[in-house]
Each structure stands twice: as structure tokens, then as C-alpha cells.
Protein backbone atom coordinates (compact mmCIF):
# COMPACT_ATOMS: atom_id res chain seq x y z
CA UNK A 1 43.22 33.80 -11.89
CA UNK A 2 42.19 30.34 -11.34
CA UNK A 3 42.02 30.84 -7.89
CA UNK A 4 40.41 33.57 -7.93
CA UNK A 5 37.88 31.56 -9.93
CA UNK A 6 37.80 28.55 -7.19
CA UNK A 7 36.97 30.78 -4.57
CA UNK A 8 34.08 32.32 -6.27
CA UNK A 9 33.09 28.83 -6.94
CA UNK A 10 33.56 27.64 -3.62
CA UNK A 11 31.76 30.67 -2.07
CA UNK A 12 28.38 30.22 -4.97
CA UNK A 13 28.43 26.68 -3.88
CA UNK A 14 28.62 27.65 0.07
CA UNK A 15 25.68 29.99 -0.12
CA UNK A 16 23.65 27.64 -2.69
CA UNK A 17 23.93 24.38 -1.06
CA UNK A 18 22.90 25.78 2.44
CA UNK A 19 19.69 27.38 0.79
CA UNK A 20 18.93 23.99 -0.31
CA UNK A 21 19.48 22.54 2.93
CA UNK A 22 17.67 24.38 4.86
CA UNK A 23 14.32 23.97 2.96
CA UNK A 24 15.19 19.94 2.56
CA UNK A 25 15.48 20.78 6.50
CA UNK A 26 11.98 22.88 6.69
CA UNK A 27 10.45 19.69 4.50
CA UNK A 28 11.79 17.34 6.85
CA UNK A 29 10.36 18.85 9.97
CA UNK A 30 6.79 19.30 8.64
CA UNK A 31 6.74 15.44 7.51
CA UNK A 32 7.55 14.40 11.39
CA UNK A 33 5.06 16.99 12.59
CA UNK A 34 2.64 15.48 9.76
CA UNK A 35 1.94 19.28 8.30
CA UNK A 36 4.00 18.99 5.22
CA UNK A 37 1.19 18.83 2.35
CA UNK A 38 3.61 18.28 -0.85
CA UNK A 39 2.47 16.62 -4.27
CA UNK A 40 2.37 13.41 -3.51
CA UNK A 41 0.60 13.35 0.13
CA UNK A 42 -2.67 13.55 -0.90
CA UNK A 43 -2.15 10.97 -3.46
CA UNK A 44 -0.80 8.44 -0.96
CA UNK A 45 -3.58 8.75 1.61
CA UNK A 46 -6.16 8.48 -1.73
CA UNK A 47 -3.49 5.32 -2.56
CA UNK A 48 -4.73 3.65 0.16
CA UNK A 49 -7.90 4.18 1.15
CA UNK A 50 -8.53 2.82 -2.72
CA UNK A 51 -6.32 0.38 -2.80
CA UNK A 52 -8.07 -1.31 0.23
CA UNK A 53 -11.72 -0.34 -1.50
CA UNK A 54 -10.18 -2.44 -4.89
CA UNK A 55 -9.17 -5.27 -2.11
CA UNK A 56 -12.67 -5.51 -0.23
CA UNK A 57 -14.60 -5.77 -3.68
CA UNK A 58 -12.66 -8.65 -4.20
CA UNK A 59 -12.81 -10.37 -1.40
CA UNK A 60 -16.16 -12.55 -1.58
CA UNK A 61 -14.86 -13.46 -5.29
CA UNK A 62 -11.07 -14.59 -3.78
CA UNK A 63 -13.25 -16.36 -1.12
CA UNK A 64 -14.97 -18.10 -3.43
CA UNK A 65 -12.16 -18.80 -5.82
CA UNK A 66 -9.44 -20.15 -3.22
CA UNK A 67 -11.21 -21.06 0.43
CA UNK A 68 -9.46 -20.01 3.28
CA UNK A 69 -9.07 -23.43 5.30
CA UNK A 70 -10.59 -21.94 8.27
CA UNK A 71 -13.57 -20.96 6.56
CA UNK A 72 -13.97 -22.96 4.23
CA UNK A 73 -15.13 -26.10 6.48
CA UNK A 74 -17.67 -23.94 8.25
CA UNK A 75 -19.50 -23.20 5.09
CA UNK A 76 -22.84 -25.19 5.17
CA UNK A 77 -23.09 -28.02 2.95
CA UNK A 78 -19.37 -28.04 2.05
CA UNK A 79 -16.78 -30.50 2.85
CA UNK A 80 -13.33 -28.92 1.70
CA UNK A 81 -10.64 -31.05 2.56
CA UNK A 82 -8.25 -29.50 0.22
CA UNK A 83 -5.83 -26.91 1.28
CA UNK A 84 -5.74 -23.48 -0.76
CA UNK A 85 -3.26 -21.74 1.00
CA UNK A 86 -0.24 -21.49 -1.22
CA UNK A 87 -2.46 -20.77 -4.49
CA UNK A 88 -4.37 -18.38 -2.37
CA UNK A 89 -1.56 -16.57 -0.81
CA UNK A 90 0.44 -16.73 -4.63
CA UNK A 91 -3.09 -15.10 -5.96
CA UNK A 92 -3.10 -12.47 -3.22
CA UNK A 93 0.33 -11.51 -3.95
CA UNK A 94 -0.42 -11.10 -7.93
CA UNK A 95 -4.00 -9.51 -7.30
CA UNK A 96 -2.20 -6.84 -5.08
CA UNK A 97 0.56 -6.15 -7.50
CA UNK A 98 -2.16 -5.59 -9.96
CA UNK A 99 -4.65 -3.25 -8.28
CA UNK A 100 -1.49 -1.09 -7.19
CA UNK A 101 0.16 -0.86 -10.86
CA UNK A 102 -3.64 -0.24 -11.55
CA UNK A 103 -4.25 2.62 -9.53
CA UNK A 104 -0.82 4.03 -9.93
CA UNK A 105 -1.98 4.23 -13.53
CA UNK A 106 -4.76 5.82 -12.80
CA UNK A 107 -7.54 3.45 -12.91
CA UNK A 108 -10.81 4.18 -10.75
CA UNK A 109 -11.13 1.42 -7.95
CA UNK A 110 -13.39 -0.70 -9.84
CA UNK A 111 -11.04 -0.53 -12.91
CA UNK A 112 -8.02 -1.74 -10.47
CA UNK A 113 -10.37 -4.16 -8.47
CA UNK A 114 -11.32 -5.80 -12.26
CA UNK A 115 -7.77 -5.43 -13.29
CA UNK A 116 -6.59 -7.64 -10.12
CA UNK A 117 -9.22 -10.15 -10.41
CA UNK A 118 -8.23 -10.47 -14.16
CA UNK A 119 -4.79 -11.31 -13.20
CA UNK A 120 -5.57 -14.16 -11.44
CA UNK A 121 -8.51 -15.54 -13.58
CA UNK A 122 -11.60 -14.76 -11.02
């Protein structure tokens, strides 16, 4: 009896598990041809095209904030002989972490482009 019961076990799982891998294979091979349209491809491409919207509103205000060193002597009228570059890169770092949490919340891109100037006081 019990083997009887293994074998119709073993034969279920057989025919179940290659179902499954042949539409994980299907999936597969429309990702590498770029056709595969699933839930969560037309939220990454919208993912980044806002995330780098949130990023360029903020830019002029980061600018402002933390100088780059290159730019910052050719400014007119400005003499900046101190060196942002570790606050700026440190404020970079937390403004991106907050736009993405941001937008992966749902915020619009001026909610997430507010969110990550709030996180680093701009």
C-alpha cells in the first residue's frame, strides 16, 4: 500500500513540477528576448525614469547645499576652499535611499524628491 502510495506521489510530483518548469522556462526566455511584460516591468521602467525626475529636481538645491569642488570655484564671486565631498557623497547616498523608499511607497516624484531633500536637511 505505501508504495503504491509513493508512486502516485512520485508520478503527481513528476507531471506537476515539469508544468512549472516549463512556464518558469517560457518566463525566462521572454525576459532575455525583452517581451516578457509581467507585474512588475512596467513598474520598474516607471521606477526609474522617476526616480531620476526626483534626482534632477534636486540637483540645483544639493548644488547649492554641498558644492562640488570642481564647480564650486568656477562660480562667480565665490572663493570655496573647503572640500564637500564626503558630506556630499554621505548626502547623496541618504537622499537616494529616500526618494527610492519614497517612490516604492508610492509617493508622486515631487513627494519622493521633498522626501529626499528632507532627509538630508535641504
Amino acid at each position: 500500500m505505501r508504495l503504491l502510495e509513493w508512486l502516485l506521489s512520485a508520478v503527481v510530483q513528476l507531471f506537476g513540477s515539469g508544468r512549472n518548469r516549463s512556464s518558469g522556462d517560457t518566463i525566462a526566455a521572454e525576459k532575455e528576448a525583452g517581451t516578457f511584460e509581467g507585474e512588475y516591468a512596467s513598474r520598474a521602467r516607471d521606477f526609474e525614469s522617476d526616480y531620476n525626475a526626483a534626482v534632477k529636481l534636486l540637483k540645483n538645491r544639493l548644488d547649492k547645499r554641498y558644492p562640488s569642488g570642481h564647480y564650486g570655484r568656477l562660480r562667480a564671486g565665490e572663493n570655496n576652499p573647503y572640500n564637500y565631498g564626503e558630506e556630499r557623497a554621505e548626502a547623496v547616498d541618504t537622499m537616494s535611499i529616500a526618494i527610492a523608499m519614497a517612490l516604492r511607497d508610492g509617493a508622486t516624484v515631487k513627494e519622493a524628491a521633498e522626501a529626499g531633500a528632507a532627509s538630508v536637511g535641504i
